[in-house]
N, C-alpha and C. Protein backbone atom coordinates (compact mmCIF):
# COMPACT_ATOMS: atom_id res chain seq x y z
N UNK A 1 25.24 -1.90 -5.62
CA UNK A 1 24.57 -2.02 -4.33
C UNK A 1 25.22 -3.17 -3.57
N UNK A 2 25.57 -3.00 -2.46
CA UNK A 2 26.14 -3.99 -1.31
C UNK A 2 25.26 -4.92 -1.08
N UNK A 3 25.64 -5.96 -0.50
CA UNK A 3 25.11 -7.41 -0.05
C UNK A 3 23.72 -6.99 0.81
N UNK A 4 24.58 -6.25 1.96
CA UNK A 4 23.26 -6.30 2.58
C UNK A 4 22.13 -5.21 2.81
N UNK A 5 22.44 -4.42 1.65
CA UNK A 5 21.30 -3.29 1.16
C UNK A 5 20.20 -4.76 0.43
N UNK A 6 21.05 -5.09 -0.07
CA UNK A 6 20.08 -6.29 -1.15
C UNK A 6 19.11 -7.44 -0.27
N UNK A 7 19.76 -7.70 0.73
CA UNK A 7 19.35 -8.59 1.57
C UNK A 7 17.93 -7.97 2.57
N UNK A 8 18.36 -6.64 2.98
CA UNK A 8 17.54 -5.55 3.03
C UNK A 8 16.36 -5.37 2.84
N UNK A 9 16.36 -5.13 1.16
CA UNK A 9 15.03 -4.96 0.19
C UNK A 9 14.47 -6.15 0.11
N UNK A 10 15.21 -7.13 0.03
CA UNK A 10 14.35 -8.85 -0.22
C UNK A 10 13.34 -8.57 0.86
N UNK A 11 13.93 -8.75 2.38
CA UNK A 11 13.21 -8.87 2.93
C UNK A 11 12.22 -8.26 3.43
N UNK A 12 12.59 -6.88 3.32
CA UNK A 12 11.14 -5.93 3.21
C UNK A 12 10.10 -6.48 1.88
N UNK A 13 10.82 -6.34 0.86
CA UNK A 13 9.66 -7.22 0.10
C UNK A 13 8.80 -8.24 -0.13
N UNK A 14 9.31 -9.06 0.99
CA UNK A 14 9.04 -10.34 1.36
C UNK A 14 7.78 -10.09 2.59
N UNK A 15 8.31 -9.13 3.30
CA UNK A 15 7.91 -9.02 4.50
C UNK A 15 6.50 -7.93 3.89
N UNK A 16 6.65 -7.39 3.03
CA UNK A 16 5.27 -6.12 3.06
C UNK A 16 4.45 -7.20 1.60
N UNK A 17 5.18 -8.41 1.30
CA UNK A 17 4.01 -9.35 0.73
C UNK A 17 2.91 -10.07 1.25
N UNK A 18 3.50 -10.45 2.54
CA UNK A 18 2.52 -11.22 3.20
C UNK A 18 1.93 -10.17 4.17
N UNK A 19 2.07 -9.03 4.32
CA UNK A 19 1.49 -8.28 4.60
C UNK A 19 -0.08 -7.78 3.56
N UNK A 20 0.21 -7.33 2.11
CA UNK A 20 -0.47 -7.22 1.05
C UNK A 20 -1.42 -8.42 1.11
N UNK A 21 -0.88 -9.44 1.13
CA UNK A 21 -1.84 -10.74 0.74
C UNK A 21 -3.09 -11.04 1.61
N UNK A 22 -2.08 -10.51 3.05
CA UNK A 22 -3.23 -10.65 4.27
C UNK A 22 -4.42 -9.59 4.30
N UNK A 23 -3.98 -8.27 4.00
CA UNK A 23 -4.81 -6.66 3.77
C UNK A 23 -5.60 -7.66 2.71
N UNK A 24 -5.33 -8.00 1.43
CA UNK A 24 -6.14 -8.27 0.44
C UNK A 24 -6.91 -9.13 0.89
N UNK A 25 -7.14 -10.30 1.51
CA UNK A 25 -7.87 -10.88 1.90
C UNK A 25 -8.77 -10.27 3.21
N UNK A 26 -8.96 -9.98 3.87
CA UNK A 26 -9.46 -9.04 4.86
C UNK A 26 -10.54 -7.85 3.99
N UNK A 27 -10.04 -7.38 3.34
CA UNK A 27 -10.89 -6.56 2.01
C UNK A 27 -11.82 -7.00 1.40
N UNK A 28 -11.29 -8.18 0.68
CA UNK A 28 -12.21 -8.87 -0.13
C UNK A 28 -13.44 -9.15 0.60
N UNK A 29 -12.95 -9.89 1.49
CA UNK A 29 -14.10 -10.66 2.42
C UNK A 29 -14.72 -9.33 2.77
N UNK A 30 -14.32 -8.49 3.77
CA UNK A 30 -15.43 -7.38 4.13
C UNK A 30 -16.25 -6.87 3.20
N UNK A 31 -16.00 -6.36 1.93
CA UNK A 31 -16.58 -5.93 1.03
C UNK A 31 -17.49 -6.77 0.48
N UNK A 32 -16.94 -8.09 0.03
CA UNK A 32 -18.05 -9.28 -0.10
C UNK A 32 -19.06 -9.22 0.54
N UNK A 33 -18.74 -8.98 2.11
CA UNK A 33 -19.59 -9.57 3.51
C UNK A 33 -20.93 -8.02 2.98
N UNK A 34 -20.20 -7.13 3.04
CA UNK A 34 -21.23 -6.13 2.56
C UNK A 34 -21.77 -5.95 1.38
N UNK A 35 -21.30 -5.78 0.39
CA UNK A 35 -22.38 -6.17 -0.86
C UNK A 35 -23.71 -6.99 -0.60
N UNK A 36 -23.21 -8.38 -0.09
CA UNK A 36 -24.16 -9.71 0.28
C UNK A 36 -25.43 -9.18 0.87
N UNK A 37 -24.93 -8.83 2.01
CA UNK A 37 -25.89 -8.07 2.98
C UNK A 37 -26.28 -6.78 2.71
N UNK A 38 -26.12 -6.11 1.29
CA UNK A 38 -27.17 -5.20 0.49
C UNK A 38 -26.46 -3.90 1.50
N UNK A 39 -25.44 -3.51 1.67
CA UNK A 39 -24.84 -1.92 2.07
C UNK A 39 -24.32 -1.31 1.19
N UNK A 40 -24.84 -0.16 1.00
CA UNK A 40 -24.52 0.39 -0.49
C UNK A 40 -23.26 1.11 -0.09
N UNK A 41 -22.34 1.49 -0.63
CA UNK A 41 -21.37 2.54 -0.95
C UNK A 41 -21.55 3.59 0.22
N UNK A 42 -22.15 4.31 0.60
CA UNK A 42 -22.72 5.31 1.18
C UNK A 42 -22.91 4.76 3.05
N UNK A 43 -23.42 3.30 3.21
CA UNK A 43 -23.57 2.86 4.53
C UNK A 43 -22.20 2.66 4.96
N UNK A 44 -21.73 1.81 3.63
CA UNK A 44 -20.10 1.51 3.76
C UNK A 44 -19.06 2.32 4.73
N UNK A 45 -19.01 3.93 4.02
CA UNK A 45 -18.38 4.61 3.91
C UNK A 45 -19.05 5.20 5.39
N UNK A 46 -20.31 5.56 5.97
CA UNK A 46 -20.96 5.83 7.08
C UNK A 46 -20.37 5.27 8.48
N UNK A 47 -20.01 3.67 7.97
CA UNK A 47 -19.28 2.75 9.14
C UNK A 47 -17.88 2.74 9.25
N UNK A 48 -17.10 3.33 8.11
CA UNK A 48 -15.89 3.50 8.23
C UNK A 48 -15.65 4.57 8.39
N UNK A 49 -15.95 6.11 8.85
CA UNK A 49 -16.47 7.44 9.15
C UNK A 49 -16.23 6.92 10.60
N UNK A 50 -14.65 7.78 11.00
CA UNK A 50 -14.56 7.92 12.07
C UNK A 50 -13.60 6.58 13.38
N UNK A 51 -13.85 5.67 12.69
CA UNK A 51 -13.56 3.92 13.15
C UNK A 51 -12.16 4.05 12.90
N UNK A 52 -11.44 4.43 14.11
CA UNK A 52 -9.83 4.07 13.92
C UNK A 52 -9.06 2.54 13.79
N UNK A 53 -9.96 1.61 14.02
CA UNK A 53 -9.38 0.13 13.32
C UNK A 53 -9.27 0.02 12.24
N UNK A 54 -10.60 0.62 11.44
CA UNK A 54 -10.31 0.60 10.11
C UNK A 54 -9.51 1.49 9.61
N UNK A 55 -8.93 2.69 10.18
CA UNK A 55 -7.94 3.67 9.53
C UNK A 55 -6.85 2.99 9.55
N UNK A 56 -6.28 2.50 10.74
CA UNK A 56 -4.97 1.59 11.20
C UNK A 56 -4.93 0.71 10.28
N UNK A 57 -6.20 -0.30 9.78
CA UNK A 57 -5.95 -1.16 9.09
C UNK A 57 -5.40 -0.98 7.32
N UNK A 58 -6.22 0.35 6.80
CA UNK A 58 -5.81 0.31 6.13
C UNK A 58 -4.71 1.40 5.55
N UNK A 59 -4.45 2.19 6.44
CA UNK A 59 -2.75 2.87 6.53
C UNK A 59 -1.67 1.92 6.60
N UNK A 60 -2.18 0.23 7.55
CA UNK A 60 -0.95 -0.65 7.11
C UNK A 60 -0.92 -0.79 5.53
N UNK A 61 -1.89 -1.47 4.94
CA UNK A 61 -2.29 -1.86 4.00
C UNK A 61 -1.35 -0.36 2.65
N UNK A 62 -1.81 0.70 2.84
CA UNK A 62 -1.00 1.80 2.58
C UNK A 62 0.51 1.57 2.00
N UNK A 63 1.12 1.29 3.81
CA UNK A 63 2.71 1.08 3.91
C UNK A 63 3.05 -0.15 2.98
N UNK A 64 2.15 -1.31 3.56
CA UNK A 64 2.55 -2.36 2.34
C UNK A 64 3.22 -2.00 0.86
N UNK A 65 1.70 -1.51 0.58
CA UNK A 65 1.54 -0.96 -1.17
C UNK A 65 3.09 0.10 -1.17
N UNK A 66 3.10 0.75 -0.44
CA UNK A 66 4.22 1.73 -0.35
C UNK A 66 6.14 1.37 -0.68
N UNK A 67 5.92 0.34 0.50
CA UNK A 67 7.34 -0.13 0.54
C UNK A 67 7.03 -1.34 -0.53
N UNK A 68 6.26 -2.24 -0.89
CA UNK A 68 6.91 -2.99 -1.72
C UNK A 68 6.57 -3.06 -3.12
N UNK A 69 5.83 -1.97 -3.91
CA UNK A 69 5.88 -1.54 -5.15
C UNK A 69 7.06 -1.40 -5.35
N UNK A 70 7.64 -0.08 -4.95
CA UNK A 70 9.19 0.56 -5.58
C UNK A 70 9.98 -0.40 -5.37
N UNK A 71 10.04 -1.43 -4.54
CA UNK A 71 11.29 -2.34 -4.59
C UNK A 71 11.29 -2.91 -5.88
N UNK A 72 9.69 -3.98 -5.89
CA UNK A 72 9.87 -4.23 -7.38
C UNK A 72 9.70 -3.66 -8.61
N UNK A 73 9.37 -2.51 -8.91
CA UNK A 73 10.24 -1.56 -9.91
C UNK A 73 11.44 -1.53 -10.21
N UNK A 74 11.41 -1.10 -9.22
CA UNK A 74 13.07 -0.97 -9.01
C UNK A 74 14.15 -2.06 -9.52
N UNK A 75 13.37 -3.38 -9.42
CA UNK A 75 14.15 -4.71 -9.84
C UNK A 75 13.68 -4.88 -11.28
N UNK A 76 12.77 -4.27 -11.88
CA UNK A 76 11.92 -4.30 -12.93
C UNK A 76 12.61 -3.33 -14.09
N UNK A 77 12.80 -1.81 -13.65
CA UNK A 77 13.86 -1.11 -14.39
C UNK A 77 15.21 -1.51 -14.20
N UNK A 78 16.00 -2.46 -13.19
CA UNK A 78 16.95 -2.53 -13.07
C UNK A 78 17.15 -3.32 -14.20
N UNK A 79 16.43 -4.80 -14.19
CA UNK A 79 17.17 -6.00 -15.23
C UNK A 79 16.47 -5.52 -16.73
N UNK A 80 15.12 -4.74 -17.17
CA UNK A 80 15.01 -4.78 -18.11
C UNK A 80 15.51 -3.09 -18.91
N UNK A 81 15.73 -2.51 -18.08
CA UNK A 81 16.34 -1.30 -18.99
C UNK A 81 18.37 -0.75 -18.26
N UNK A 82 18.43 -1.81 -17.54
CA UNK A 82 20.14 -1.69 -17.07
C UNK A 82 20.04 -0.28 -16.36
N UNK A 83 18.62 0.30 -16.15
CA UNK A 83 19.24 1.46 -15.07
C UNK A 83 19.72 1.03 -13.25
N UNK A 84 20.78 1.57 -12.97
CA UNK A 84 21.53 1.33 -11.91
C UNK A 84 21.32 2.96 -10.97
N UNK A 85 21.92 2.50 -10.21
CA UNK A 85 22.85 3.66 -9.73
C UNK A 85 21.53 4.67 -8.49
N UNK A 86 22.18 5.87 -8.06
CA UNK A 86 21.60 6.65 -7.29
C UNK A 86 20.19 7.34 -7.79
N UNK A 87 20.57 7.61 -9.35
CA UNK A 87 19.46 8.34 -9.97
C UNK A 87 18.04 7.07 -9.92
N UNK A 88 18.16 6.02 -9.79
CA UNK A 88 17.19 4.53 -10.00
C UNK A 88 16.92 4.55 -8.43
N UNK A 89 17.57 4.63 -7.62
CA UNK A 89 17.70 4.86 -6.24
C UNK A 89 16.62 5.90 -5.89
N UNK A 90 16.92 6.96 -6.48
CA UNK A 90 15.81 8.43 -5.49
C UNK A 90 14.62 8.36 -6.76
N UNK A 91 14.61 7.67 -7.84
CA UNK A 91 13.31 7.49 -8.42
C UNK A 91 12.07 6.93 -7.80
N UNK A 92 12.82 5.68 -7.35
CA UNK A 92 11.57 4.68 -6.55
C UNK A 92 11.25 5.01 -5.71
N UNK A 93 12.44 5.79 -4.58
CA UNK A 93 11.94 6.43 -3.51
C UNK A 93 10.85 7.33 -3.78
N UNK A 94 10.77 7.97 -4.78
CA UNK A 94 9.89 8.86 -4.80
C UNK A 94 8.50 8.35 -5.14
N UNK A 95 8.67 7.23 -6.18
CA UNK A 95 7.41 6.15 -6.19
C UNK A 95 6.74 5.95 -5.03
N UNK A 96 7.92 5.74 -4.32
CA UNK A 96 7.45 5.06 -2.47
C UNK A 96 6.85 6.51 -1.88
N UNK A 97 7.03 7.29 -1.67
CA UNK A 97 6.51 8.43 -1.33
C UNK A 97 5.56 8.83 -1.54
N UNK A 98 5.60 8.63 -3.26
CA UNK A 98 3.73 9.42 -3.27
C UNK A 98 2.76 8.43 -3.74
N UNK A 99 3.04 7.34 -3.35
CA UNK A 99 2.34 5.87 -3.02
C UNK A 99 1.71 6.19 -1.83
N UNK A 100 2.54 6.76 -0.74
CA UNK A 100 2.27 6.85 0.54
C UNK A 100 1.61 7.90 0.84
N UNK A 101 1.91 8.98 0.22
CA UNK A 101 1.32 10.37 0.34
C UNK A 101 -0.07 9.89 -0.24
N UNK A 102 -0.81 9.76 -1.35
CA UNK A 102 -1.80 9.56 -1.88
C UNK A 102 -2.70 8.46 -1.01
N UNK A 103 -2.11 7.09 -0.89
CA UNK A 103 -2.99 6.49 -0.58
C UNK A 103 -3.06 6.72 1.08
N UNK A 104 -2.37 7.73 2.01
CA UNK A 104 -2.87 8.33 3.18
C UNK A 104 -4.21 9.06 2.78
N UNK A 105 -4.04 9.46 2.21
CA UNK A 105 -4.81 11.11 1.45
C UNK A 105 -6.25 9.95 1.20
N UNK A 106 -6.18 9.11 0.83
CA UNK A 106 -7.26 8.03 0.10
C UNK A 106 -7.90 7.83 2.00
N UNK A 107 -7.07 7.37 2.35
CA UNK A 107 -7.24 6.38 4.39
C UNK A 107 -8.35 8.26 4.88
N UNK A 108 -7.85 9.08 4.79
CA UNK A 108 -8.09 10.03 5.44
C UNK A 108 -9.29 10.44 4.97
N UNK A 109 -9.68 10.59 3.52
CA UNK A 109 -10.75 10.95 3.16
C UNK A 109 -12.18 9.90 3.43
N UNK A 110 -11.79 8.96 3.35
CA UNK A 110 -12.88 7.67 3.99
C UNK A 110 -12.83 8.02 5.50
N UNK A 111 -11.78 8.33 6.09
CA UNK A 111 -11.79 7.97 7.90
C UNK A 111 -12.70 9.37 8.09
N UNK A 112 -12.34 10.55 7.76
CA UNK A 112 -12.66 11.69 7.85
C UNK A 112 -14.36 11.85 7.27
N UNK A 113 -14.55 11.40 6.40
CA UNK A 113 -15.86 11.45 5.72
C UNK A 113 -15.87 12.48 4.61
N UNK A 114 -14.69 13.44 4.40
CA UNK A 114 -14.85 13.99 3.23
C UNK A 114 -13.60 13.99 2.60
N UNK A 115 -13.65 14.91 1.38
CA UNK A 115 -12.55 15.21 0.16
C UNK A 115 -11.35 15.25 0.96
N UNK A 116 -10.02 14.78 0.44
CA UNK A 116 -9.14 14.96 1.16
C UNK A 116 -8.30 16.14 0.09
């Protein structure tokens, strides 16, 4: 892999961390904030039914999880099992894919109100 494929992935990984860290905190707290204040599962899911901030918010949250899992896999099978190459390449991609496919499928079934 070239310099700046590498330089590339750092910084997407870098960049969809502090992305993750920020989604995770934003979560916590809301969910906290509701538990506290006694909203069960069901009111939860009633207020996020339909609310495109919260879809946006957490389709970023999505992309995060998306793009920067497979990177570090990817660095994870690279140094501890020496796989290289194109075949290590369209693996993760595919990690990244149905990371993305699923946890849309997850955004949609909450935004939507039913089974996705």
């Amino acid at each position: 892999m070239n310099i700046r494929t590498q330089v590339l992935l750092w910084g997407a990984q870098r960049i969809s961390a502090m992305v993750l860290a920020l989604c995770l905190v934003v979560h916590l707290v809301t969910m906290i904030y509701a538990v506290r204040n006694g909203l069960s599962a069901a009111e939860i899911l009633g207020r996020t039914r339909g609310n495109f901030a919260w879809t946006g918010f957490y389709m970023l949250f999505v992309a995060a999880v998306a793009v920067h899992a497979p990177i570090g896999l990817r660095t994870m099978l690279s140094e501890s099992l020496g796989w290289r190459g194109r075949s290590l390449d369209i693996a993760v991609l595919t990690v990244g894919i149905l990371l993305a496919l699923w946890g849309g499928r997850a955004v949609y079934a909450v935004f939507s109100g039913g089974a996705a």
